[in-house]
C-alpha atoms as a PDB file:
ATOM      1  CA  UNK A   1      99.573  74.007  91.066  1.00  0.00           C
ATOM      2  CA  UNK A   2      96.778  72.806  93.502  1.00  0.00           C
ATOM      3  CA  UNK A   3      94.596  71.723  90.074  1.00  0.00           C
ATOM      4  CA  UNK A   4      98.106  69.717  89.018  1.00  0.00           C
ATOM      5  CA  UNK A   5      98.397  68.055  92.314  1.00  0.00           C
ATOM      6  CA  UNK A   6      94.930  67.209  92.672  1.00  0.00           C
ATOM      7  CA  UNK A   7      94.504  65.861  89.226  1.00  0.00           C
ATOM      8  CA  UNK A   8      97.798  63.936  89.880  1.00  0.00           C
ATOM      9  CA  UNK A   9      96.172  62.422  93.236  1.00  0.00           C
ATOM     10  CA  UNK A  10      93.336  61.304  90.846  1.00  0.00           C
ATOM     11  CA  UNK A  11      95.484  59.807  88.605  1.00  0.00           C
ATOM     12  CA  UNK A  12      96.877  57.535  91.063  1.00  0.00           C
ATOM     13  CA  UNK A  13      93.604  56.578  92.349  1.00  0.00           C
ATOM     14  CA  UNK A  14      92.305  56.100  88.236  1.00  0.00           C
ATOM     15  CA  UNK A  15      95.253  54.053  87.587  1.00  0.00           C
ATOM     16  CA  UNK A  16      94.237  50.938  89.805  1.00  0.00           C
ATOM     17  CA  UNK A  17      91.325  50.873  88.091  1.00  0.00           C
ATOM     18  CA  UNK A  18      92.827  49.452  85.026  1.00  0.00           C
ATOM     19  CA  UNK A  19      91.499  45.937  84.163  1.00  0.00           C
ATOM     20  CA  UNK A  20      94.092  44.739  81.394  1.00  0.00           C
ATOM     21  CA  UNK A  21      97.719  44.577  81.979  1.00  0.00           C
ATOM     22  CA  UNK A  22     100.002  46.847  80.808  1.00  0.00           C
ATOM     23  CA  UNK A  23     103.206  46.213  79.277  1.00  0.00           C
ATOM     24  CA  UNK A  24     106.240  46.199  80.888  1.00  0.00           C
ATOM     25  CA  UNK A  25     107.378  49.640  79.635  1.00  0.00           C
ATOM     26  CA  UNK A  26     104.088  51.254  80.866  1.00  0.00           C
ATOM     27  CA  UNK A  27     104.737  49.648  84.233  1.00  0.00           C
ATOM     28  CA  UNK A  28     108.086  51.327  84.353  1.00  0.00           C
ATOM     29  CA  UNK A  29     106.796  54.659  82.678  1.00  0.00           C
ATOM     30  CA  UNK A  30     104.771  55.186  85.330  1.00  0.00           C
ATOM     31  CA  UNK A  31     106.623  54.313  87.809  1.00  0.00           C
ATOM     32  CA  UNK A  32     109.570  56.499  87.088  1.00  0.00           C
ATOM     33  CA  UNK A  33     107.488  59.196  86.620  1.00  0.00           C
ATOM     34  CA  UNK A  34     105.673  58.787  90.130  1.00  0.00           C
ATOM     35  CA  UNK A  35     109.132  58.462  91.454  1.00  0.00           C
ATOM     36  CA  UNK A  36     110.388  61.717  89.656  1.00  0.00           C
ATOM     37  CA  UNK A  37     107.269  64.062  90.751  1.00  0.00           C
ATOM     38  CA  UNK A  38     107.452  62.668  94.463  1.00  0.00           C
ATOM     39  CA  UNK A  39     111.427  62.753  95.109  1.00  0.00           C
ATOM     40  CA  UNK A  40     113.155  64.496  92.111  1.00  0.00           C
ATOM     41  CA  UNK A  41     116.059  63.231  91.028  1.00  0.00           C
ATOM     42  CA  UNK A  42     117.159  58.931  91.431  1.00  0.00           C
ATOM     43  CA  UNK A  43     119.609  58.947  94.155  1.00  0.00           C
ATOM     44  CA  UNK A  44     122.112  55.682  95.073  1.00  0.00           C
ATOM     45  CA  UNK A  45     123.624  53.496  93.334  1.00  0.00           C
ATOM     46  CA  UNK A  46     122.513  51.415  90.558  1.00  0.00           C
ATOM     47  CA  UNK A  47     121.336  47.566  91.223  1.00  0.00           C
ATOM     48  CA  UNK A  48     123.321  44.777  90.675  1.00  0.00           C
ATOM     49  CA  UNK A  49     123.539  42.723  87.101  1.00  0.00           C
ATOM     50  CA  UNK A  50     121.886  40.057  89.067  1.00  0.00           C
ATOM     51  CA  UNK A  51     118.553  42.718  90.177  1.00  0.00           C
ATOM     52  CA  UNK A  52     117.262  42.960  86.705  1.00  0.00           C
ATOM     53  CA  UNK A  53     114.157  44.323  87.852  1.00  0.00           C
ATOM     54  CA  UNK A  54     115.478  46.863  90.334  1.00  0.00           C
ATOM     55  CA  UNK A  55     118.089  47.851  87.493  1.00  0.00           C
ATOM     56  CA  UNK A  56     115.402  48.622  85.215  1.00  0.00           C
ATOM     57  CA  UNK A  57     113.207  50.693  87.370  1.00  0.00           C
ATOM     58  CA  UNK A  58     116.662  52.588  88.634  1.00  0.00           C
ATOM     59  CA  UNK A  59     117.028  53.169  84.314  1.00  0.00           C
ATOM     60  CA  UNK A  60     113.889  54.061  83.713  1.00  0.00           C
ATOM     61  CA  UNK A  61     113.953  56.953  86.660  1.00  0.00           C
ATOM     62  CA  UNK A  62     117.641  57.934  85.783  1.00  0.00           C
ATOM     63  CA  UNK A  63     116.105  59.053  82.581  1.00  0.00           C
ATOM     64  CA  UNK A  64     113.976  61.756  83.737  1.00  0.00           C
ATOM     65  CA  UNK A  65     117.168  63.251  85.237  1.00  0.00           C
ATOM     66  CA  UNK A  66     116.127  66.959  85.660  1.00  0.00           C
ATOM     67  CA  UNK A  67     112.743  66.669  85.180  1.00  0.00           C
ATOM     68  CA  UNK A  68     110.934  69.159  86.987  1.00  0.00           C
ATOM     69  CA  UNK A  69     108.002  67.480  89.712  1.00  0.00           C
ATOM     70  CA  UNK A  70     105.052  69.531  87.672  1.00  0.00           C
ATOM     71  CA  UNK A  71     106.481  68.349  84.443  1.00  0.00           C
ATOM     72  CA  UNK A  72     106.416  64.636  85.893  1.00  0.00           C
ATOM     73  CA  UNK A  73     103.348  65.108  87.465  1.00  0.00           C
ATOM     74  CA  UNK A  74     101.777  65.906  83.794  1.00  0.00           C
ATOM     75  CA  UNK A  75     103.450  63.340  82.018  1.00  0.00           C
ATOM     76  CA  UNK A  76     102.550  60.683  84.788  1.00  0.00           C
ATOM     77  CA  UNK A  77      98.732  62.195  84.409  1.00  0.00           C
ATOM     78  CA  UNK A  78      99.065  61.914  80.902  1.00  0.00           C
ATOM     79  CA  UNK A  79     100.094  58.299  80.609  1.00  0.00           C
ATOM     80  CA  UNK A  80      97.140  57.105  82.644  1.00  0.00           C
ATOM     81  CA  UNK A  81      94.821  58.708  80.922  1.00  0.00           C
ATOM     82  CA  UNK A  82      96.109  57.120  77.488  1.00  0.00           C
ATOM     83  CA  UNK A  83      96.258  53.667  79.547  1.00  0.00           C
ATOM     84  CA  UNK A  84      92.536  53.863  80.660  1.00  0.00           C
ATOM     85  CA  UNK A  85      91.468  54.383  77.020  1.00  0.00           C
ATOM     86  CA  UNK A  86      93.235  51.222  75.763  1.00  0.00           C
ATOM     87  CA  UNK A  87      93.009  49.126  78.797  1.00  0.00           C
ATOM     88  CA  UNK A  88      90.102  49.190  80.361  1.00  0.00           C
END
């Protein structure tokens, strides 16, 4: 658990280091999964029609819906990993 966590805290720290953008869905990937290992479940209600981006990023979270933090945490870990390789 303290390996996950600490390899998670790298991952955030690896990810800024990215020099090419990365697409939309990646953007929203991760941050869903960030969201999801830090505070669980998405809680409120969903954005307005006219907050497209807020709507997405409230999607893209609502789809991890009982993801476990550890699970997140891996997946997030994962995804950088796979964006450093083919964005840097």
């Amino acid at each position: 658990m303290a390996d996950l966590k600490a390899a998670f805290a790298q991952a955030q720290i690896d990810v800024k280091t990215i020099t090419k953008r990365p697409s939309n869905d990646d953007f929203l990937a991760l941050y869903s999964l960030f969201k999801q290992a830090n505070e669980g479940d998405v809680k409120g209600s969903r954005p307005g029609m006219l907050d497209m981006v807020g709507r997405a990023k409230y999607d893209a979270w609502a789809k991890l819906k009982g993801t476990g933090a550890d699970k997140a945490m891996q997946q997030y870990i994962d995804k950088v990993a796979s964006l450093l390789k083919t964005h840097k």
